[in-house]
Protein backbone atom coordinates (compact mmCIF):
# COMPACT_ATOMS: atom_id res chain seq x y z
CA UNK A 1 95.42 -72.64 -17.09
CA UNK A 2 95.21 -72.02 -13.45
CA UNK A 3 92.12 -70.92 -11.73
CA UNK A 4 91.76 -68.99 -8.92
CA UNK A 5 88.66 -67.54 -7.33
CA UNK A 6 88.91 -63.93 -5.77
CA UNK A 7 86.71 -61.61 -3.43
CA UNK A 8 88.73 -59.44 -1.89
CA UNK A 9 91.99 -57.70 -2.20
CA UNK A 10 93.77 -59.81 0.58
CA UNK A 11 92.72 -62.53 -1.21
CA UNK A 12 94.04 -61.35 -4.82
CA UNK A 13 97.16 -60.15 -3.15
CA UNK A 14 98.16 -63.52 -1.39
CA UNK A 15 97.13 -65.59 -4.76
CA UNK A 16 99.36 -62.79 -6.85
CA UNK A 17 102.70 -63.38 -4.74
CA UNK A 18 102.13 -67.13 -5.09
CA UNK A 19 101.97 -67.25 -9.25
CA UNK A 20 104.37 -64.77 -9.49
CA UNK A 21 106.98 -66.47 -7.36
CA UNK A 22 106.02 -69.60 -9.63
CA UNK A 23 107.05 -67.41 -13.05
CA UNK A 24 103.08 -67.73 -13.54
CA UNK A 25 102.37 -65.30 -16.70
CA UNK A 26 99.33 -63.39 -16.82
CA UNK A 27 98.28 -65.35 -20.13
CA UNK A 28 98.28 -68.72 -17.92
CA UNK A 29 95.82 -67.84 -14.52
CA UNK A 30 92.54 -66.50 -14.56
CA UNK A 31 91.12 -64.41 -11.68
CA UNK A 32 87.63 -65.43 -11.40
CA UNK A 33 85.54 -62.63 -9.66
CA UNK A 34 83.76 -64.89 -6.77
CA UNK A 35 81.08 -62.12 -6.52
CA UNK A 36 79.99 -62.39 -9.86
CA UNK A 37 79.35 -66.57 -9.56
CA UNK A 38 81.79 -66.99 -12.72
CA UNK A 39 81.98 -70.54 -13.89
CA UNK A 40 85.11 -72.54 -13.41
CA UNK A 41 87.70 -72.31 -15.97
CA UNK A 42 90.13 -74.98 -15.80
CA UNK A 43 91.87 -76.17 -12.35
CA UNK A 44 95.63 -76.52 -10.73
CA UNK A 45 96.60 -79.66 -8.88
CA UNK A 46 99.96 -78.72 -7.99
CA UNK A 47 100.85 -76.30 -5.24
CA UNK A 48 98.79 -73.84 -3.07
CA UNK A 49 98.23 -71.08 -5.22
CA UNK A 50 97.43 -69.13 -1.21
CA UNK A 51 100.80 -69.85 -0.22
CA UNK A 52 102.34 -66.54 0.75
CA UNK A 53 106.05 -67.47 1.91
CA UNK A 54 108.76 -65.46 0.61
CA UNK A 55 109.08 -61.54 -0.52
CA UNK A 56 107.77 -59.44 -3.47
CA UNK A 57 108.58 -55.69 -3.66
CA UNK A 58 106.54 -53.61 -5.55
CA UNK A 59 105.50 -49.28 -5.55
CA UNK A 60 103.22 -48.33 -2.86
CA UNK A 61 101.45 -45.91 -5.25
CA UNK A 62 100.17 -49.73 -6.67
CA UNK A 63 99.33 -51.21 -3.78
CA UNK A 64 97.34 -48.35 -3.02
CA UNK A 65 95.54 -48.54 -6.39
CA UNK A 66 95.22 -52.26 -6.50
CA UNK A 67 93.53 -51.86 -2.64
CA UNK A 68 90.88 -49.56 -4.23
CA UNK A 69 90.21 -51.08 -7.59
CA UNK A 70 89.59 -54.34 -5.69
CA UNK A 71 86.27 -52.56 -4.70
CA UNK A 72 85.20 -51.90 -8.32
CA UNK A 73 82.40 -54.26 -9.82
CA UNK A 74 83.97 -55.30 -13.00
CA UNK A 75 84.90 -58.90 -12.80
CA UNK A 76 88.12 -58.47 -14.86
CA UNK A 77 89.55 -56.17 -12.08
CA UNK A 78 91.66 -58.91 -10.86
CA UNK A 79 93.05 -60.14 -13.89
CA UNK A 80 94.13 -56.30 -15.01
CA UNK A 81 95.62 -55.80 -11.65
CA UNK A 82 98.12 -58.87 -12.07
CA UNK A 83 98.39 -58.22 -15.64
CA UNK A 84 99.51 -54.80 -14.65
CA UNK A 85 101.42 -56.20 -11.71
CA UNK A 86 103.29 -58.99 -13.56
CA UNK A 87 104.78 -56.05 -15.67
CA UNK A 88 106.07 -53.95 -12.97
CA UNK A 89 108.37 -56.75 -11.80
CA UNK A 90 109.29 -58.17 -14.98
CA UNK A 91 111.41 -55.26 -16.55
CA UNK A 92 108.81 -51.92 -16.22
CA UNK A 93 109.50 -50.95 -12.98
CA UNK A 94 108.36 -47.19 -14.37
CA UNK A 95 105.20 -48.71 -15.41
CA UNK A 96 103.23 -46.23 -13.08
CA UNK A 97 104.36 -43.56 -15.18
CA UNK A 98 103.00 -43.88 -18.33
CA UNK A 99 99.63 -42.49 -18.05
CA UNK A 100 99.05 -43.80 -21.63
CA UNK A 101 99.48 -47.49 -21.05
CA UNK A 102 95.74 -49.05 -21.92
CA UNK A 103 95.30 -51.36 -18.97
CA UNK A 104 97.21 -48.80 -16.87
CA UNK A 105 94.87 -45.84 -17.54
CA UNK A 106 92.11 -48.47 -17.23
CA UNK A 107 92.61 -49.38 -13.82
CA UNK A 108 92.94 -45.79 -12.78
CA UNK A 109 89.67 -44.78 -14.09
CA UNK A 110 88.02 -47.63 -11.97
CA UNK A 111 90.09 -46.80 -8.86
CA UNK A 112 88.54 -43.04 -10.32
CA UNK A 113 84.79 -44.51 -10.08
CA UNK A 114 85.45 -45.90 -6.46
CA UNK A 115 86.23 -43.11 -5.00
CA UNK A 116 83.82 -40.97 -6.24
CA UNK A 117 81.39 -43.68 -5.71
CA UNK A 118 82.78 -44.23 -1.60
CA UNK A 119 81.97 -40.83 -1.21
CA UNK A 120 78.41 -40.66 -2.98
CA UNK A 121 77.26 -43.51 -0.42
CA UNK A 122 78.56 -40.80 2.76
CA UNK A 123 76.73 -38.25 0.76
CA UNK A 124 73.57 -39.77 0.05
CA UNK A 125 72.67 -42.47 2.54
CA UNK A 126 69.92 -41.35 4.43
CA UNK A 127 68.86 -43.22 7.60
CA UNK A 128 65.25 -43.40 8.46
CA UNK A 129 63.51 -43.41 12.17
CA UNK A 130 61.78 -46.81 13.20
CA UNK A 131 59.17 -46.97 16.23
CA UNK A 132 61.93 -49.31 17.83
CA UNK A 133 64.06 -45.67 18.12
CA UNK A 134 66.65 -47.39 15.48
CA UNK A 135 67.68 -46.17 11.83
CA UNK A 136 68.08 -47.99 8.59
CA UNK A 137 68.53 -47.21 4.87
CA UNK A 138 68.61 -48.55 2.15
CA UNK A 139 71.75 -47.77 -0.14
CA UNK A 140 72.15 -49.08 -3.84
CA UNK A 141 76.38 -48.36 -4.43
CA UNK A 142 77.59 -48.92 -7.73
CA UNK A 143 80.71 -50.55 -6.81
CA UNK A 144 81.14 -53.06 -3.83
CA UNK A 145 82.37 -50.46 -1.32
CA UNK A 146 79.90 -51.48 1.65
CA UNK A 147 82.85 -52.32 3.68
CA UNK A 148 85.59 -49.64 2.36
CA UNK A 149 82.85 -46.90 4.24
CA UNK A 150 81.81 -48.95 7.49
CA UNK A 151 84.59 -47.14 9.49
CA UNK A 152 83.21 -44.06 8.42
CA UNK A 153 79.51 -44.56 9.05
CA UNK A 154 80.97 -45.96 12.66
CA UNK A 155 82.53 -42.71 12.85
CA UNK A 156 79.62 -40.61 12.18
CA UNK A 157 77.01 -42.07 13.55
CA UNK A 158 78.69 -44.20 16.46
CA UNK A 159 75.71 -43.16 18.77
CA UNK A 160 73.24 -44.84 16.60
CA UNK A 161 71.64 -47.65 16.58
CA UNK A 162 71.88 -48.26 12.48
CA UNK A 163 71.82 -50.71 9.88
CA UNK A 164 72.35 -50.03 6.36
CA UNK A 165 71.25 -52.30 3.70
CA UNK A 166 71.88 -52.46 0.30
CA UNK A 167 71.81 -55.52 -2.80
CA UNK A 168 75.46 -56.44 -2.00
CA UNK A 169 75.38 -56.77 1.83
CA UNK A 170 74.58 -55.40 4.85
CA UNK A 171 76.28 -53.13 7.88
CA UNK A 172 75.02 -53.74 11.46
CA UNK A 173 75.95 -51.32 14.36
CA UNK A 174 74.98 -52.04 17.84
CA UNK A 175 76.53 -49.08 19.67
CA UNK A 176 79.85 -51.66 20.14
CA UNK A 177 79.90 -54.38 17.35
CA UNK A 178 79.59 -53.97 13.53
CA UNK A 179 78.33 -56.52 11.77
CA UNK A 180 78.25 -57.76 8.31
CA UNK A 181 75.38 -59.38 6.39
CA UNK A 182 73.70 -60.44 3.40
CA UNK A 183 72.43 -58.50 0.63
CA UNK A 184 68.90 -57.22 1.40
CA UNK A 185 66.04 -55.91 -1.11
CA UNK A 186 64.68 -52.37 -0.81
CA UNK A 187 61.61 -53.59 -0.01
CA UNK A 188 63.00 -54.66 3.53
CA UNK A 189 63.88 -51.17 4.70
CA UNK A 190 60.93 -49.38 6.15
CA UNK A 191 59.11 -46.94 4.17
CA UNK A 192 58.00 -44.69 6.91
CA UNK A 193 59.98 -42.07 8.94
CA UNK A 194 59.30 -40.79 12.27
CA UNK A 195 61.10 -37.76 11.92
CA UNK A 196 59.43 -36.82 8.07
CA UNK A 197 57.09 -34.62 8.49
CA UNK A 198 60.30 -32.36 10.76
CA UNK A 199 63.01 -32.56 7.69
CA UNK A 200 59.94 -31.75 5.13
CA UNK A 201 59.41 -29.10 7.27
CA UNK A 202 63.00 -27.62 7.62
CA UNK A 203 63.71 -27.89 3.97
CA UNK A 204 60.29 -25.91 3.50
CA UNK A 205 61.78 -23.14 5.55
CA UNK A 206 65.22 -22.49 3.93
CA UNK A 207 63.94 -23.64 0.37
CA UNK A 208 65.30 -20.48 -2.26
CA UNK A 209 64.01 -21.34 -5.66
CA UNK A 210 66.13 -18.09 -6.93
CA UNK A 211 69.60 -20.60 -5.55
CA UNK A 212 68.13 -23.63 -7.74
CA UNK A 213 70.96 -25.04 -9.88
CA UNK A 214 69.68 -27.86 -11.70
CA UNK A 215 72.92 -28.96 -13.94
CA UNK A 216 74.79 -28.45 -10.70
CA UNK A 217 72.60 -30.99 -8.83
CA UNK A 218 72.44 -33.47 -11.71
CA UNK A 219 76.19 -33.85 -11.38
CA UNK A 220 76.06 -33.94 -7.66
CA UNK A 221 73.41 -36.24 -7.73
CA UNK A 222 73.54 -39.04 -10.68
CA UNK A 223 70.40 -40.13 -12.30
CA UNK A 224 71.34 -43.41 -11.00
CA UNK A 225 70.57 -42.47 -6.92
CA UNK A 226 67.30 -40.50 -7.96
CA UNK A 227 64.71 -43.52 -6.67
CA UNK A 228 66.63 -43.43 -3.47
């Protein structure tokens, strides 16, 4: 069996083109999630398996999936992907179609669970005032989407100086540069916020208990964010 170790989609893609140009079948290369420190399977001393010469056509509308499941945390992404992939250009080109298909409907429910989960993080990151006149929070995403929102929060807040931290890694904006680095704690974001007592006392001010939907904000706002 050939092993190959995967972190990104760029990665996965490149190493995908490579076995399948070889005739590799899905039953004889493991993806091993680098993230999740997997141990070592067996190896391949023949060619590159990063090689990325020659063409392989397949549907957008997989691409497109395969881009966004590659942020999901479940280590057997990869393998699903290329299971899913070797099928699609070995005689089910409709593939796609069939809603039904097990590993099919299983990848879309995880490309499902990163979007929802890419736009939690825009939803409920909140920044907090330092005496140095920068922001930081502290952000715990369920799925490895740090980078798939950077533009965004480069976007928003390009004004800023921000850094948002969170167990996976980090996001470091300057004003000019973004930056990427390690996983942090929660215990390294500051606690205290300049501007606190101000938001404590806007919310006090337009706070309707009669407007109080509390199944509506449990679905808003998983049990899983509440201690942030």
């Amino acid at each position: 069996m050939i092993e190959i170790q995967v972190e990104r989609f760029d990665g996965w893609r490149d190493a995908a083109r490579a076995m399948l140009r070889r005739g590799v079948t899905p039953r004889d290369v493991y993806f091993c999630d680098a993230r999740e420190g997997q141990p070592a399977l067996a190896f391949d001393t023949g060619q590159d398996p990063h090689q990325t010469a020659g063409v392989i056509h397949v549907p957008g509308e997989f691409i497109q999936m395969a881009q966004l499941v590659g942020y999901h945390r479940d280590p057997e992404r990869w393998n699903l992907l290329y299971g899913v992939l070797w099928r699609l250009t070995q005689g089910e080109p409709q593939l796609l179609k069939d809603h039904s298909d097990p590993a099919l409907r299983r990848l879309q429910l995880m490309e499902r669970a990163v979007r929802r989960d890419r736009h939690k993080m825009r939803a409920f990151v909140r920044f907090r005032e330092t005496a140095e006149k920068t922001f930081v929070a502290w952000y715990r995403p369920e799925h490895y989407i740090v980078r798939l929102n950077a533009d965004f929060f480069v976007r928003r807040f390009g004004s800023m100086e921000w850094a948002i931290l969170t167990p996976d890694e980090s996001l470091y904006w300057d004003r000019k540069t973004l930056r990427y680095g390690p996983g942090l704690p929660r215990e390294s974001a500051p606690r205290d916020d300049q501007v606190e007592d101000l938001w404590l006392a806007y919310y006090g001010s337009i706070f309707n208990p009669a407007r109080i939907k509390i199944a509506a904000m449990r679905k808003e706002m998983p049990v899983f964010h509440w201690d942030t």
